[in-house]
Protein backbone atom coordinates (compact mmCIF):
# COMPACT_ATOMS: atom_id res chain seq x y z
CA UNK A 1 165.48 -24.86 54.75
CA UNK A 2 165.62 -22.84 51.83
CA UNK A 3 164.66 -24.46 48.24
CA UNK A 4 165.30 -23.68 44.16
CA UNK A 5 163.75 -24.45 41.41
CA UNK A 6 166.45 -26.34 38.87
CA UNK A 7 166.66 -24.84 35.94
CA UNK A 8 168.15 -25.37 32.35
CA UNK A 9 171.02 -23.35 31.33
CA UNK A 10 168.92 -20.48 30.22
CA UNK A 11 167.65 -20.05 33.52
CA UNK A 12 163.89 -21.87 32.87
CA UNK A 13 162.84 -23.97 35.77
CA UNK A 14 162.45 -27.57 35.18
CA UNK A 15 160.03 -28.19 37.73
CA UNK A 16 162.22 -29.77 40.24
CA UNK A 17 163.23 -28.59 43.03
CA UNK A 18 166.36 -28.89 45.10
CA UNK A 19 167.75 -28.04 48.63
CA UNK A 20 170.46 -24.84 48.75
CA UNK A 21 173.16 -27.13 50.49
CA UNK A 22 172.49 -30.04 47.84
CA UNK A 23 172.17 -27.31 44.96
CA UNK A 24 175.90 -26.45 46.07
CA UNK A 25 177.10 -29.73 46.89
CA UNK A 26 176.26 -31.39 43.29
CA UNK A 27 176.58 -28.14 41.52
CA UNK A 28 172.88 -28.16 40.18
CA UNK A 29 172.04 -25.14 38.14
CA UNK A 30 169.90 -23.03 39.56
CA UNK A 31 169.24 -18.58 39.45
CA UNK A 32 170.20 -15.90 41.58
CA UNK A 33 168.86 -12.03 41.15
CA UNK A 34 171.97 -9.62 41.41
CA UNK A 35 171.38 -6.01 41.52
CA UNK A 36 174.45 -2.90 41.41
CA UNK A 37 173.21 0.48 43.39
CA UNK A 38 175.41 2.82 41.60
CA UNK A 39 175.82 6.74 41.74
CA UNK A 40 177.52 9.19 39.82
CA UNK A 41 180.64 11.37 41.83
CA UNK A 42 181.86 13.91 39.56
CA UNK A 43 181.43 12.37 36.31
CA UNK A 44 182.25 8.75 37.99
CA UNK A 45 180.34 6.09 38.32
CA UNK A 46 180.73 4.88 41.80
CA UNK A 47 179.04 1.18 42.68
CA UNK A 48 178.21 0.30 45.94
CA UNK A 49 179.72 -2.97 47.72
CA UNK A 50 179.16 -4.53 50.47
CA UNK A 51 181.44 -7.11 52.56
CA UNK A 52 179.95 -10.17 53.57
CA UNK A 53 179.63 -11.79 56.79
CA UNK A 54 182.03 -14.03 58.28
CA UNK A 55 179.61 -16.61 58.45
CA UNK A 56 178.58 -17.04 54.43
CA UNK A 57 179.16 -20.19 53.09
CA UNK A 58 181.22 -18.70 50.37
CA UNK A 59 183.46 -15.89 50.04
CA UNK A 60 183.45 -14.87 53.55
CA UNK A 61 184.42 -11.12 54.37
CA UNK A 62 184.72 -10.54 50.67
CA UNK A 63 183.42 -7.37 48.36
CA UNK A 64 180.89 -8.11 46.52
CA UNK A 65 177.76 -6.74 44.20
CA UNK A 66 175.90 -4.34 46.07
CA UNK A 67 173.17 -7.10 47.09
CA UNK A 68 172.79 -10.97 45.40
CA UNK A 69 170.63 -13.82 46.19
CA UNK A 70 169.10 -16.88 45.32
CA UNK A 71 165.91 -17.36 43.51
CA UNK A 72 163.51 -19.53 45.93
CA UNK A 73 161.37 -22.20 44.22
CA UNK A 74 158.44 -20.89 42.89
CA UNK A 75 159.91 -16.69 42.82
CA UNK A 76 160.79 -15.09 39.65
CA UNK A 77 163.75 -13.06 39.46
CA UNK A 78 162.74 -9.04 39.38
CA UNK A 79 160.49 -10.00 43.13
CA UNK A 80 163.19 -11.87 44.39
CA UNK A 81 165.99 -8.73 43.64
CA UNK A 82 163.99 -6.34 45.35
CA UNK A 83 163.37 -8.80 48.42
CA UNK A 84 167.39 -8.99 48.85
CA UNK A 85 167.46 -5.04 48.39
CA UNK A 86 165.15 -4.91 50.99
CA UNK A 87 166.39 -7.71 53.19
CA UNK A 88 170.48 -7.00 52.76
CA UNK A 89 170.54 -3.56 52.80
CA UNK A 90 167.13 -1.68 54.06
CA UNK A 91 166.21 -0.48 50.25
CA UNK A 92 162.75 -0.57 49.50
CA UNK A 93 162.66 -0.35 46.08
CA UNK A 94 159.76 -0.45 44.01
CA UNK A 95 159.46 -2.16 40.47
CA UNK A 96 160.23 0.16 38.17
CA UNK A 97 163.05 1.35 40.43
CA UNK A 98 164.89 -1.85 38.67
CA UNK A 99 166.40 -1.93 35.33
CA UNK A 100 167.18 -5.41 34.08
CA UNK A 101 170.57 -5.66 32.37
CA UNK A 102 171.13 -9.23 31.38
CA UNK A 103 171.99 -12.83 32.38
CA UNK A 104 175.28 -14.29 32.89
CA UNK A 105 176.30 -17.43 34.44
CA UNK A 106 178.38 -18.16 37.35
CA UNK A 107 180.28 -21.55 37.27
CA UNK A 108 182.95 -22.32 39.97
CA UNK A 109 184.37 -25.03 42.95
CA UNK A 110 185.88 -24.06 45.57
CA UNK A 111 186.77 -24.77 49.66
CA UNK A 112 184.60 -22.52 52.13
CA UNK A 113 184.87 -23.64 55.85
CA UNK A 114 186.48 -27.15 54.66
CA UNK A 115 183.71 -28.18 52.58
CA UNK A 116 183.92 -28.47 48.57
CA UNK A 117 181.19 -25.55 47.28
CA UNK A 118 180.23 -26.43 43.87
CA UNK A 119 178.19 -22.99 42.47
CA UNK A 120 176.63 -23.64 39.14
CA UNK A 121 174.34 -20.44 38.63
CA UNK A 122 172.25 -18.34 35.89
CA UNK A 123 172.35 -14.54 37.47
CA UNK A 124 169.37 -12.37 36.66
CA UNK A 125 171.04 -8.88 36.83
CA UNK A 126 169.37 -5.24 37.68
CA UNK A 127 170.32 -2.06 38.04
CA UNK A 128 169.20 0.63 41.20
CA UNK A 129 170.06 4.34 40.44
CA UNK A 130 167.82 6.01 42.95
CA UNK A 131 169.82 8.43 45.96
CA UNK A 132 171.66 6.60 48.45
CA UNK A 133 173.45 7.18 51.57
CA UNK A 134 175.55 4.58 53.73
CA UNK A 135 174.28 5.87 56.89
CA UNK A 136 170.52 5.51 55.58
CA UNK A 137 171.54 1.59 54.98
CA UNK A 138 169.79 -1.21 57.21
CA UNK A 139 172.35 -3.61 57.07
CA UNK A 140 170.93 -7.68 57.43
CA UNK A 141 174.38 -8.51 59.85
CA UNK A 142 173.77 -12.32 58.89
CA UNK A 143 174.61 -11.39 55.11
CA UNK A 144 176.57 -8.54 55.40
CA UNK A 145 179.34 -7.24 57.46
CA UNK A 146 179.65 -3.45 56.17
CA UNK A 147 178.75 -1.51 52.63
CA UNK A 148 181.06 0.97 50.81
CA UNK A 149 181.43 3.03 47.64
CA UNK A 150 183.65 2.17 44.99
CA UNK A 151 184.78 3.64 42.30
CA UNK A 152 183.88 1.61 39.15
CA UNK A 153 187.56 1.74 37.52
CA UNK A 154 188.99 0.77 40.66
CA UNK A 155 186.57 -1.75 41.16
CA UNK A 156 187.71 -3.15 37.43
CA UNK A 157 191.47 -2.92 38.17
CA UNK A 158 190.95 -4.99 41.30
CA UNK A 159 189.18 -7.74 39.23
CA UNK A 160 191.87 -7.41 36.85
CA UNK A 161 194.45 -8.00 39.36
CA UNK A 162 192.38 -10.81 41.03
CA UNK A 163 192.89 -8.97 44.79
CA UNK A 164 191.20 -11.20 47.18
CA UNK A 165 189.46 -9.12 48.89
CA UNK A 166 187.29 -8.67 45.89
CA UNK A 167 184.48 -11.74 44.88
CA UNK A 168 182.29 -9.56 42.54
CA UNK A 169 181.63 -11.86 39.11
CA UNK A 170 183.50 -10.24 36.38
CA UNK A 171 181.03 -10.82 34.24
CA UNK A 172 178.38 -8.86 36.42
CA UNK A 173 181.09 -6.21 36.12
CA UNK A 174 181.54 -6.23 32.23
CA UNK A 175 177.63 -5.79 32.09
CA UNK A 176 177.56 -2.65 34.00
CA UNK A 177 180.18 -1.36 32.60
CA UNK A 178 178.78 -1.77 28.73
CA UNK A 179 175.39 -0.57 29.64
CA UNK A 180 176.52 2.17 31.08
CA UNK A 181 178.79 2.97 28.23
CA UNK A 182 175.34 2.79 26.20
CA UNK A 183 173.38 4.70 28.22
CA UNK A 184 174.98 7.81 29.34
CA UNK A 185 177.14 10.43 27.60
């Protein structure tokens, strides 16, 4: 069984700790580690998604950040994002491979599988710019079905449009976009 620490709406623990299903059936706050492998294709930034498995308890089959999860009790955040780099898609990534962007929370409720989901989370989120090809990826088939590229504009217009298919945060989105905008020319 997998366990958070709670944590106050910054993101500090508390020094509780809860169980994942009872984190997301009271919607107690707790943090994830999110992290966008992007590329640039001819003066485009290109982000890579991947579609989750069938079986997640939310947003099943969806496109989503390159690779996202929870923070287990007693893990800090930049550890924890290169674990699900590792784990989700077969990147081993080192350190200073990372590039933390910001925090943003994630606040919804929602049906998955007929049970209410309540998802009340503080997202630690990095960036990974280093070389990579699909066919190179290890995918973790519990997590995720399939990865793809993207092109960042389309990516944004989907959001915009709120296509279905698409479950990135918009927020997560917004970040990348304005630190890219701030860091390249």
């Amino acid at each position: 069984m997998e366990y958070f620490d709670i944590t106050d709406h910054n993101g500090i623990p508390t020094g509780e700790i809860i169980s994942r299903s009872e984190a997301h059936r009271l919607g107690i706050m707790h943090r994830t580690a999110h992290i966008w492998v992007i590329r640039n294709q001819e003066n485009r930034t290109e982000v890579l998604l991947q579609k989750r498995s069938a079986e997640k308890d939310s947003f099943p089959l969806c496109l989503d950040t390159s690779s996202a999860g929870h923070i287990q009790a007693g893990d800090e955040p930049l550890p924890s994002a290169l674990r699900e780099l590792k784990e989700e898609l077969g990147i081993e990534a080192e350190k200073e491979d990372l590039t933390f962007i910001g925090t943003f929370h994630i606040d919804y409720e929602e049906v998955f599988h007929d049970q209410m989901f309540r998802d009340h989370e503080i997202a630690f989120l990095y960036l990974y710019e280093k070389e990579v090809q699909l066919k190179d990826l290890k995918l973790q088939k519990e997590e995720v079905e399939s990865a793809e590229w993207m092109d960042l504009e389309e990516l944004e217009q989907r959001i915009q449009t709120k296509d279905p298919e698409i479950c990135c945060e918009p927020d997560s989105v917004r970040m990348l976009r304005e630190y890219i905008g701030k860091h390249r020319k």
